[in-house]
PDB file of N, CA and C in Angstrom:
ATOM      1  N   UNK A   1      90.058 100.985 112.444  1.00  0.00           N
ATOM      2  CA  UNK A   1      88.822 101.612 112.013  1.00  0.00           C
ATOM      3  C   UNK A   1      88.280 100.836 110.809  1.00  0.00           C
ATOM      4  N   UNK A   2      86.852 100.673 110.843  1.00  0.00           N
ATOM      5  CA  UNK A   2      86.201 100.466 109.599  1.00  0.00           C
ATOM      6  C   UNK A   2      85.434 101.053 108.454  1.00  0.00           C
ATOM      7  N   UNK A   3      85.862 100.836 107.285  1.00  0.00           N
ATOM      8  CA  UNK A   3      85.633 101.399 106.393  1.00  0.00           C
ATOM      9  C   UNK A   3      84.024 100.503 105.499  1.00  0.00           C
ATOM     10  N   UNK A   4      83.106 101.397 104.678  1.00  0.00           N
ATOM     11  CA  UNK A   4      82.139 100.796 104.034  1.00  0.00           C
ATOM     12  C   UNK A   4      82.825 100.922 102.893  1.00  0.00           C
ATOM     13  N   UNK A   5      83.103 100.573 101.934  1.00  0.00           N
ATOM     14  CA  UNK A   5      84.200 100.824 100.574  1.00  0.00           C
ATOM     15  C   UNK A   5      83.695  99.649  99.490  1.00  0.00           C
ATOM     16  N   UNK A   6      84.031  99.982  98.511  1.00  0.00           N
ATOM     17  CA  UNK A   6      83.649  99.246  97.084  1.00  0.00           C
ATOM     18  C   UNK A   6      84.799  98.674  97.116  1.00  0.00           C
ATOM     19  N   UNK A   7      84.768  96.989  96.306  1.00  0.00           N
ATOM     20  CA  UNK A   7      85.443  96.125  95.990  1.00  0.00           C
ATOM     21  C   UNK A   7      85.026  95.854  94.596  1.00  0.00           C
ATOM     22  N   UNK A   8      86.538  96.272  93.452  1.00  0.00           N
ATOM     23  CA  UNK A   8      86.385  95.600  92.278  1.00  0.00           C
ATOM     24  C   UNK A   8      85.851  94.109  92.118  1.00  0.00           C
ATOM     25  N   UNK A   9      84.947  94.100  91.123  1.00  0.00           N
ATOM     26  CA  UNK A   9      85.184  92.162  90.968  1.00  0.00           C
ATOM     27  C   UNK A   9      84.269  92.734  89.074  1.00  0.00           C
ATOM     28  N   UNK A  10      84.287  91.783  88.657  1.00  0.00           N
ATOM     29  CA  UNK A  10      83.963  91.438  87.291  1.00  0.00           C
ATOM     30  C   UNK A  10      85.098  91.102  86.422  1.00  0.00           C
ATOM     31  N   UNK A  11      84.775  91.341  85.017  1.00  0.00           N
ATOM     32  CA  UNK A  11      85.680  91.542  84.188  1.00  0.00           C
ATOM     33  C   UNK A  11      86.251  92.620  83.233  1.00  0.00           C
ATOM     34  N   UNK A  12      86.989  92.920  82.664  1.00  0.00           N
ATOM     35  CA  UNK A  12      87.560  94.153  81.947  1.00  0.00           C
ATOM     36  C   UNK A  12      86.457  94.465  81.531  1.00  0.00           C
ATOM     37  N   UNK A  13      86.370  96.172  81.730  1.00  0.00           N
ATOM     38  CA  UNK A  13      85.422  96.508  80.628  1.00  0.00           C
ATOM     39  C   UNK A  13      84.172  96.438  81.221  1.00  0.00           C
ATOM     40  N   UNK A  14      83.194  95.448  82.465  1.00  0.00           N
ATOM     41  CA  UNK A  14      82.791  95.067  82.992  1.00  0.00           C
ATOM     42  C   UNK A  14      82.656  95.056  84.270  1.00  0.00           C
ATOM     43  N   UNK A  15      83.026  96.476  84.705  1.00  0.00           N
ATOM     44  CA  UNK A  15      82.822  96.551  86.576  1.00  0.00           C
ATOM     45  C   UNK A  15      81.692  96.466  87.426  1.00  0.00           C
ATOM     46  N   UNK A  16      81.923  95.457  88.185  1.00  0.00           N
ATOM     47  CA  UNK A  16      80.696  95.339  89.245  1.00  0.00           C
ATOM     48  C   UNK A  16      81.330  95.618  90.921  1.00  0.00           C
ATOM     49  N   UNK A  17      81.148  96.143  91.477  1.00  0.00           N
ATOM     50  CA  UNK A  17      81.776  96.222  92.914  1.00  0.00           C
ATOM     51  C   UNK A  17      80.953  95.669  93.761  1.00  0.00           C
ATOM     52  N   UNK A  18      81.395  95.184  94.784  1.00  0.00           N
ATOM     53  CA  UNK A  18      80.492  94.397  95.973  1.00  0.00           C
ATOM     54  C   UNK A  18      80.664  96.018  97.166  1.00  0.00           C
ATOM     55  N   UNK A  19      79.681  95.857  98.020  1.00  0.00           N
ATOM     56  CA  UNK A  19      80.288  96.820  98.810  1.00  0.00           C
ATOM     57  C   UNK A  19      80.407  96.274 100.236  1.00  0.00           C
ATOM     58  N   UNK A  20      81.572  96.314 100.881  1.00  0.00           N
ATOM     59  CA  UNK A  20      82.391  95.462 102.025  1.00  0.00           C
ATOM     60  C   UNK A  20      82.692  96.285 103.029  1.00  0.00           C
ATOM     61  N   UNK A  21      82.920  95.608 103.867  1.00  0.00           N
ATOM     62  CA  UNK A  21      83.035  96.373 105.169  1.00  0.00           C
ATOM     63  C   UNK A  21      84.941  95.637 105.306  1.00  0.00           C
ATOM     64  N   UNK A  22      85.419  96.887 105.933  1.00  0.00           N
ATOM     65  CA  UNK A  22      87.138  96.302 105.322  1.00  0.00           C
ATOM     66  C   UNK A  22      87.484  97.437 106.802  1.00  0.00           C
ATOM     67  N   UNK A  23      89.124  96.231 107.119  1.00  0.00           N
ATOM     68  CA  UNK A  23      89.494  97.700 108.178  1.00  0.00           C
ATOM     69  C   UNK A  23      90.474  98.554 106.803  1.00  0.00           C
ATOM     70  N   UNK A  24      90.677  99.872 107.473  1.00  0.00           N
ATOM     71  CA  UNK A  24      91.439 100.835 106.484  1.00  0.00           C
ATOM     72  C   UNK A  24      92.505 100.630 106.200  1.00  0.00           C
ATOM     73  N   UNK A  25      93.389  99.172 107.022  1.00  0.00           N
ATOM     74  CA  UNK A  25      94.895  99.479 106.576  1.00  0.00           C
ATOM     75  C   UNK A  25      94.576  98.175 105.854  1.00  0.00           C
ATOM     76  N   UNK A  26      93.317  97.910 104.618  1.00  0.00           N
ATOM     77  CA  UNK A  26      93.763  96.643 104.068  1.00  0.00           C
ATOM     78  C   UNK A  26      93.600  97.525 102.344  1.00  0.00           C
ATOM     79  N   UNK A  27      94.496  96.800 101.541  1.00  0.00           N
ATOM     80  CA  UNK A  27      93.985  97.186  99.902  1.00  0.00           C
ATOM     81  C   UNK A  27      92.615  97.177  99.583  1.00  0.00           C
ATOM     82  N   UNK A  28      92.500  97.534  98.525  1.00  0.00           N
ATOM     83  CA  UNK A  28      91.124  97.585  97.707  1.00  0.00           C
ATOM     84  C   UNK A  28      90.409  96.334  97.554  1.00  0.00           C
ATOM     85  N   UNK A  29      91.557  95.377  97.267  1.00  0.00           N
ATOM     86  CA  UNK A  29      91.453  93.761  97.093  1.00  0.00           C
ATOM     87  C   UNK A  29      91.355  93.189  98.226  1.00  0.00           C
ATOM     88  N   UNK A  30      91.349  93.479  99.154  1.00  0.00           N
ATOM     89  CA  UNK A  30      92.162  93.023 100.604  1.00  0.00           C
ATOM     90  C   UNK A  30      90.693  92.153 101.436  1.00  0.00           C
ATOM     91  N   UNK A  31      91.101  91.740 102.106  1.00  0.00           N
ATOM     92  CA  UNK A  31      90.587  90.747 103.089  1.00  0.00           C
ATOM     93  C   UNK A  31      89.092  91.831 103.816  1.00  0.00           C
ATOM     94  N   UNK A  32      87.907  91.348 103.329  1.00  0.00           N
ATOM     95  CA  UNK A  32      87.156  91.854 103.948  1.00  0.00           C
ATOM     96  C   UNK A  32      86.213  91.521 105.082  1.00  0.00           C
ATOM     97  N   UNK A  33      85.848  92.238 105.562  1.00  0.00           N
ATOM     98  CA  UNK A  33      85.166  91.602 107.375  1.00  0.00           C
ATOM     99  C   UNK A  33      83.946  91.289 106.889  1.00  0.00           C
ATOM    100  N   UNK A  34      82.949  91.411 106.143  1.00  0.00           N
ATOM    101  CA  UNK A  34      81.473  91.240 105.785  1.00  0.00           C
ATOM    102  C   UNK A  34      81.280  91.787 104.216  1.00  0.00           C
ATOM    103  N   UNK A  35      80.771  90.805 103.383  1.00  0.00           N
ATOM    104  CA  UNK A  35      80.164  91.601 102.030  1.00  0.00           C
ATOM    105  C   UNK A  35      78.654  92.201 102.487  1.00  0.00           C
ATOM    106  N   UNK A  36      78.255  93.374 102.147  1.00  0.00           N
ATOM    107  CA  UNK A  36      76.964  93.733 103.060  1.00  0.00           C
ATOM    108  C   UNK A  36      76.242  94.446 101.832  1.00  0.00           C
ATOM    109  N   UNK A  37      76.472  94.024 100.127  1.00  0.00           N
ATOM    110  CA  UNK A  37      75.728  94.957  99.348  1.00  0.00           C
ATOM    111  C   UNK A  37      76.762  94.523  97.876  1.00  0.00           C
ATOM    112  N   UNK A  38      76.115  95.015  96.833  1.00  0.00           N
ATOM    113  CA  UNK A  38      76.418  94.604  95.399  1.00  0.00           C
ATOM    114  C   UNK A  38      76.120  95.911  94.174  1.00  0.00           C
ATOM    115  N   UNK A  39      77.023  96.453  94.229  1.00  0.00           N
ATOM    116  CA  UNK A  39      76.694  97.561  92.934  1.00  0.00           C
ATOM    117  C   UNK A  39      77.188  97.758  91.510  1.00  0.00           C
ATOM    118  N   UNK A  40      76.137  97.594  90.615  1.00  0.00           N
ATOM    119  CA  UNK A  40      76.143  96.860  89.107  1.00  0.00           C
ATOM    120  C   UNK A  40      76.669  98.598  88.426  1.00  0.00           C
ATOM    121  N   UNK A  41      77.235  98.986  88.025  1.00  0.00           N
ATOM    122  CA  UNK A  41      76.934 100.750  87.703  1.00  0.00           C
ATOM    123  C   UNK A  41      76.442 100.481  85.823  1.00  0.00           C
ATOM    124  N   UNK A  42      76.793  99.196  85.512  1.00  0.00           N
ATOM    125  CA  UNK A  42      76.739  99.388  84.084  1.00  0.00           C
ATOM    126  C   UNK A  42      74.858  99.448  83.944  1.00  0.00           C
ATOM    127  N   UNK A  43      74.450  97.969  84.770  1.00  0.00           N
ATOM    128  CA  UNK A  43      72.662  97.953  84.782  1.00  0.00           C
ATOM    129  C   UNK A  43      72.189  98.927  85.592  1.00  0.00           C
ATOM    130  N   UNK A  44      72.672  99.475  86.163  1.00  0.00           N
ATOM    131  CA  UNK A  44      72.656 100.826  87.412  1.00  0.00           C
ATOM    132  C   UNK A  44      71.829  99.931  88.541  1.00  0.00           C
ATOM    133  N   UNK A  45      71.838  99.015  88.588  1.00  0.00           N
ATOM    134  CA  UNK A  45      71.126  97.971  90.067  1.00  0.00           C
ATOM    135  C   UNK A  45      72.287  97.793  91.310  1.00  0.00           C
ATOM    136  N   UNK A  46      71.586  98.240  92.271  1.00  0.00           N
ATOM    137  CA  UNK A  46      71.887  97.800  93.770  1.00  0.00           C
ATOM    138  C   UNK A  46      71.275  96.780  94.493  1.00  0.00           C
ATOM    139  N   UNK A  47      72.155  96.270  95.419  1.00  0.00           N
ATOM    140  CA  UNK A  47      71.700  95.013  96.155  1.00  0.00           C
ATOM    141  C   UNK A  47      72.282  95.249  97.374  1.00  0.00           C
ATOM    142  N   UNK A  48      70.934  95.648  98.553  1.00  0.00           N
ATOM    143  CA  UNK A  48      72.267  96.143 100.034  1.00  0.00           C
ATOM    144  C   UNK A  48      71.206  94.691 100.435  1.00  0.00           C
ATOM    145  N   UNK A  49      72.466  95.022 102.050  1.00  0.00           N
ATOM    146  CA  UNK A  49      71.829  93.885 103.075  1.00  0.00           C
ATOM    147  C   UNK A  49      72.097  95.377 104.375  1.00  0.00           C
ATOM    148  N   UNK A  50      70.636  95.976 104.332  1.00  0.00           N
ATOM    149  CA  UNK A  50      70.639  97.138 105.090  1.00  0.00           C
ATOM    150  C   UNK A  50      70.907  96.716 106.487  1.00  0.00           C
ATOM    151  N   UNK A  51      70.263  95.547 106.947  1.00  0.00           N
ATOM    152  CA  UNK A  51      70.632  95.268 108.494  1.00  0.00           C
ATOM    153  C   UNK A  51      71.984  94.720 109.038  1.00  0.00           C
ATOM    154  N   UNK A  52      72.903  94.793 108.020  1.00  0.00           N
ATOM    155  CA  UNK A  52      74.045  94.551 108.114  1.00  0.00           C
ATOM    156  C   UNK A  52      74.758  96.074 107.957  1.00  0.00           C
ATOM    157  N   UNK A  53      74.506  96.763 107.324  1.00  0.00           N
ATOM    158  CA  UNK A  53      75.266  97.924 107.165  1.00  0.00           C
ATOM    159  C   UNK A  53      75.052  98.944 108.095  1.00  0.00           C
ATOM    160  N   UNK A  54      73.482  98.982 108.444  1.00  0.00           N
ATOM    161  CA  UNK A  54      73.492  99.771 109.510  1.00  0.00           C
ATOM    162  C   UNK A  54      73.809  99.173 110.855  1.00  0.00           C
ATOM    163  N   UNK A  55      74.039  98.129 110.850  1.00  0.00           N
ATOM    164  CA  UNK A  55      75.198  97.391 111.663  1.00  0.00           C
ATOM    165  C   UNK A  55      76.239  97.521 112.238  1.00  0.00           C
ATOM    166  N   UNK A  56      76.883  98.041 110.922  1.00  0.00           N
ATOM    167  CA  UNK A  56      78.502  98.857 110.821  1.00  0.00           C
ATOM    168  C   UNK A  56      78.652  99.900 111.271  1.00  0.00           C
ATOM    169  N   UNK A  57      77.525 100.542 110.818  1.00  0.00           N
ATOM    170  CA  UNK A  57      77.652 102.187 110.914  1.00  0.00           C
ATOM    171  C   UNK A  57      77.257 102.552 112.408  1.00  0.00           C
ATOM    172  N   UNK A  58      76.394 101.511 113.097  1.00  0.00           N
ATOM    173  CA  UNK A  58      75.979 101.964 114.536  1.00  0.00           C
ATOM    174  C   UNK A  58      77.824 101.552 115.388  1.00  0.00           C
ATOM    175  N   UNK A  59      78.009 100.915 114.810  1.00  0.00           N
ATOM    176  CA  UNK A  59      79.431 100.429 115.441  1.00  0.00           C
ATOM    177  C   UNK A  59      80.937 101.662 115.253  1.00  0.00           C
ATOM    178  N   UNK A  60      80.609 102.432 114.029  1.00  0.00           N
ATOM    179  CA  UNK A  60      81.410 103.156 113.842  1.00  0.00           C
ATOM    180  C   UNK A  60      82.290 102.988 112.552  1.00  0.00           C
ATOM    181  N   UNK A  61      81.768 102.241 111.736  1.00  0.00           N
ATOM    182  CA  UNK A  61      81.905 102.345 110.529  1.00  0.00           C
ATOM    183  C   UNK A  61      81.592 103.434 109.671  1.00  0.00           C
ATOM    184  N   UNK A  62      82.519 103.987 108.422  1.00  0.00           N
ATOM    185  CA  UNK A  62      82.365 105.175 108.077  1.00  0.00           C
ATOM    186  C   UNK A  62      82.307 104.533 106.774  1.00  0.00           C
ATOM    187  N   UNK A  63      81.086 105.295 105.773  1.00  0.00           N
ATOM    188  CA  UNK A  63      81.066 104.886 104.217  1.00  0.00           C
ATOM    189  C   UNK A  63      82.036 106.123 103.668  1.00  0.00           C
ATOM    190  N   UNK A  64      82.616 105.644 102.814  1.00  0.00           N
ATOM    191  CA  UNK A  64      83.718 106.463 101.493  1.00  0.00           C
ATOM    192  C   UNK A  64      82.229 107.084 101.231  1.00  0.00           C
ATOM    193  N   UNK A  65      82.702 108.218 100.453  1.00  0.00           N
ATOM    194  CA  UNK A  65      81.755 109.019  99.721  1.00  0.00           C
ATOM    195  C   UNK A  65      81.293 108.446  98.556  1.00  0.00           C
ATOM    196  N   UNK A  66      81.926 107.965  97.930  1.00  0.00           N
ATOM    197  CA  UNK A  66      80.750 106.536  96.899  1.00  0.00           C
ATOM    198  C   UNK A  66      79.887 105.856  97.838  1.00  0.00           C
ATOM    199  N   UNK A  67      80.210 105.016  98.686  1.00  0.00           N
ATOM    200  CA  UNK A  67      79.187 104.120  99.519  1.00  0.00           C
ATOM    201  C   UNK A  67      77.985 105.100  99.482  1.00  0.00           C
ATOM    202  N   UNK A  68      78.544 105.867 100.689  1.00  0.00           N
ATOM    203  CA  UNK A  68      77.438 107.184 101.048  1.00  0.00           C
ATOM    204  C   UNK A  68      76.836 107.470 100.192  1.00  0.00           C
ATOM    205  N   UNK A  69      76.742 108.047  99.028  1.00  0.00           N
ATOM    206  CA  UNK A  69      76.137 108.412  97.714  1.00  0.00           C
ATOM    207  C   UNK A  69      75.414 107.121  97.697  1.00  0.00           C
ATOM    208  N   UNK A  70      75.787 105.865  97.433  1.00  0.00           N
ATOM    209  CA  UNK A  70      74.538 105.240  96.988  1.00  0.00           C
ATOM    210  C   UNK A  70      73.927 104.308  97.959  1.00  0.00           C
ATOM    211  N   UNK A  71      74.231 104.744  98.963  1.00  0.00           N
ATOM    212  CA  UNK A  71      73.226 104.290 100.235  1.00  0.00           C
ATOM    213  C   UNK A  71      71.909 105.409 100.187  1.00  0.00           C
ATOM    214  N   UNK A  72      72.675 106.319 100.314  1.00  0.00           N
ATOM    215  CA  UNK A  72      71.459 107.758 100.577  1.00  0.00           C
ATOM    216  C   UNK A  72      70.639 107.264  99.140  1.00  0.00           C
ATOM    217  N   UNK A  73      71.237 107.065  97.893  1.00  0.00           N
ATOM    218  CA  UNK A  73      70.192 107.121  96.840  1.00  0.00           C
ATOM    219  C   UNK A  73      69.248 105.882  97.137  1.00  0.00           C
ATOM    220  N   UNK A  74      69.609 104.897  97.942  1.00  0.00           N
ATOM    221  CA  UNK A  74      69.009 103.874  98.315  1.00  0.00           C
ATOM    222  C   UNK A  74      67.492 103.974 100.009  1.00  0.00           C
ATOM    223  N   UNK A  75      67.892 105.079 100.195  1.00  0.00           N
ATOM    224  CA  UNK A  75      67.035 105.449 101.017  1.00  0.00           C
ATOM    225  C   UNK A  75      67.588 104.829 102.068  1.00  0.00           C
ATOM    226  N   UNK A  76      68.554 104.298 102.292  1.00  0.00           N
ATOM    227  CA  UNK A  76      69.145 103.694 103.759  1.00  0.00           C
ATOM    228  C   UNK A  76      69.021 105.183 105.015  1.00  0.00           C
ATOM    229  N   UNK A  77      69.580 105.712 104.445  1.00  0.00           N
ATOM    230  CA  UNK A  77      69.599 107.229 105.985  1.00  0.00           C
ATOM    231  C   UNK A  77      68.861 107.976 105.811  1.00  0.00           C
ATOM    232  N   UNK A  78      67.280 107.411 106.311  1.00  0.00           N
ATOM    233  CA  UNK A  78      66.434 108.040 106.415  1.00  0.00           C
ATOM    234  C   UNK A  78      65.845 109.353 107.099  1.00  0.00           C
ATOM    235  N   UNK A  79      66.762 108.730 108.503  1.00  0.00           N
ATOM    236  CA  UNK A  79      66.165 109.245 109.882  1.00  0.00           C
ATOM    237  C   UNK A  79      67.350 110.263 110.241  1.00  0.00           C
ATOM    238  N   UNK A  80      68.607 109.743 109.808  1.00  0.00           N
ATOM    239  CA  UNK A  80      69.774 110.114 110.649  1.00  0.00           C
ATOM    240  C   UNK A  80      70.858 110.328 109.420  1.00  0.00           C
ATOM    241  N   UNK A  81      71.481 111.444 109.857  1.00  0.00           N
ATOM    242  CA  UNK A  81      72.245 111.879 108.496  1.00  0.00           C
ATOM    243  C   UNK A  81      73.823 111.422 109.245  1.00  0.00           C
ATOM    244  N   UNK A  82      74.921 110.729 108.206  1.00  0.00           N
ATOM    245  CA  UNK A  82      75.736 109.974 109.056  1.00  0.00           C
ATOM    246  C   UNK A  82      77.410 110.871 107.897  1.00  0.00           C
ATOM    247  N   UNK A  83      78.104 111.200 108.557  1.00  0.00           N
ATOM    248  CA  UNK A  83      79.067 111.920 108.118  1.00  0.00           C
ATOM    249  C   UNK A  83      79.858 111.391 107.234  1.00  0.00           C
ATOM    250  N   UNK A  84      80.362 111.851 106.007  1.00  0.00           N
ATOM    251  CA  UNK A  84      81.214 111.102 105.169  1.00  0.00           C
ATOM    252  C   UNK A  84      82.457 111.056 105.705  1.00  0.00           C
ATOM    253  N   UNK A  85      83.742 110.322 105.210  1.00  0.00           N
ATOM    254  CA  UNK A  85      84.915 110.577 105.420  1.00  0.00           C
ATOM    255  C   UNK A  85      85.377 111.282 104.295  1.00  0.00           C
ATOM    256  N   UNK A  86      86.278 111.983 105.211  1.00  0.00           N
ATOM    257  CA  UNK A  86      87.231 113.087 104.109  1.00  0.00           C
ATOM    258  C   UNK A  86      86.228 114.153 103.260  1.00  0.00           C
ATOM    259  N   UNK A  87      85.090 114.571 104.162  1.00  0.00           N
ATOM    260  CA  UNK A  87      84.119 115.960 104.110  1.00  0.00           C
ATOM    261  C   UNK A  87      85.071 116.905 104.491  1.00  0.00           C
ATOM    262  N   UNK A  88      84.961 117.868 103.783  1.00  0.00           N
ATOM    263  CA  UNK A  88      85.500 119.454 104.299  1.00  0.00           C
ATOM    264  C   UNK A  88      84.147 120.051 104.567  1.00  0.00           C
ATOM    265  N   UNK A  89      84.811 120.821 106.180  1.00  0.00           N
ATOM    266  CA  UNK A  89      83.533 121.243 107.054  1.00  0.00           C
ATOM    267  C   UNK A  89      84.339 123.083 106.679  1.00  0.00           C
ATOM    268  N   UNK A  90      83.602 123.721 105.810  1.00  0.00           N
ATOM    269  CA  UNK A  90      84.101 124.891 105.644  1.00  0.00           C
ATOM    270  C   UNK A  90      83.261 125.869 107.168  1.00  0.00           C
ATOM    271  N   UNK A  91      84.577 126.441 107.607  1.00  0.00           N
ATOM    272  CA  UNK A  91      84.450 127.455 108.491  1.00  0.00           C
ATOM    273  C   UNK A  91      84.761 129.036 108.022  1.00  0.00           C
ATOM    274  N   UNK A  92      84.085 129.811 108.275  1.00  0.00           N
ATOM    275  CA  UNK A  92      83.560 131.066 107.820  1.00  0.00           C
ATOM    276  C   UNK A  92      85.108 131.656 108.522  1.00  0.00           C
ATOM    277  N   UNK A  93      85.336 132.698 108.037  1.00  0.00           N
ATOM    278  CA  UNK A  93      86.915 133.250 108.194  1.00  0.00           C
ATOM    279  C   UNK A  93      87.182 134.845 109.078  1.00  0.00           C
ATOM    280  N   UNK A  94      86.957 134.918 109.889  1.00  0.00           N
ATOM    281  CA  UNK A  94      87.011 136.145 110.331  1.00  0.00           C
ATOM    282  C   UNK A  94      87.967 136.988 109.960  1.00  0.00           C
ATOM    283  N   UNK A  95      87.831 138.438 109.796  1.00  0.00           N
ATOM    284  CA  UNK A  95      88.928 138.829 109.689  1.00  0.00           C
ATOM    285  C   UNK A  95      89.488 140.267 110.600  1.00  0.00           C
ATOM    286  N   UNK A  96      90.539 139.780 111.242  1.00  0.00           N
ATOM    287  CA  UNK A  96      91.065 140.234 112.729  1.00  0.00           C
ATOM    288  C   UNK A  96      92.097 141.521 112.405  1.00  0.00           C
ATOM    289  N   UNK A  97      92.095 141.548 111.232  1.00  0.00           N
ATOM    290  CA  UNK A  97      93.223 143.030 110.665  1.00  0.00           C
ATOM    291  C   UNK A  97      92.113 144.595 111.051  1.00  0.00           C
ATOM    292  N   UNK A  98      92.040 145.411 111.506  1.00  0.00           N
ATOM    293  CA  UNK A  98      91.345 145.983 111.253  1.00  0.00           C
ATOM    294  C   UNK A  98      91.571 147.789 110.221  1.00  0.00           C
TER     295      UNK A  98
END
């Protein structure tokens, strides 16, 4: 499976993450399949390559809930709302004691 996930890079003190398309059984550091985006949090600037990501995601790529967060703030999922991983889908609880 593929993951949309942030990759450390800068220096101490100094985090910039790229955002990569990675399968799930690799590290944080780990060998990635496509860089598809660049997120600065200190200048608060983003840099996607949207036709690459929605790329992923038509394929079955799932963004971490960071990605997701700043795709949506990026206006990427306009049309189509695309599920996070590791969402809790709360179900309403009946109760069968009477």
């Amino acid at each position: 499976m593929v993951k949309l996930r942030l990759k450390r890079c800068g220096r101490k003190q100094r985090a910039v993450y790229r955002i990569v398309a990675i399968d799930v059984r690799s590290r944080r550091e780990g060998r990635d399949l496509r860089k598809v985006g660049l997120y600065d949090p200190i200048n608060n600037q983003t840099h996607l390559n949207v036709p690459a990501i929605l790329y992923f995601i038509e394929r079955g790529a799932q963004p971490t809930r960071t990605v997701h967060d700043i795709l949506k703030k990026a206006g990427v999922f306009k049309d189509t709302e695309i599920p996070v991983v590791g969402t809790l889908v709360s179900k309403e609880i009946t109760n069968t004691n009477n």
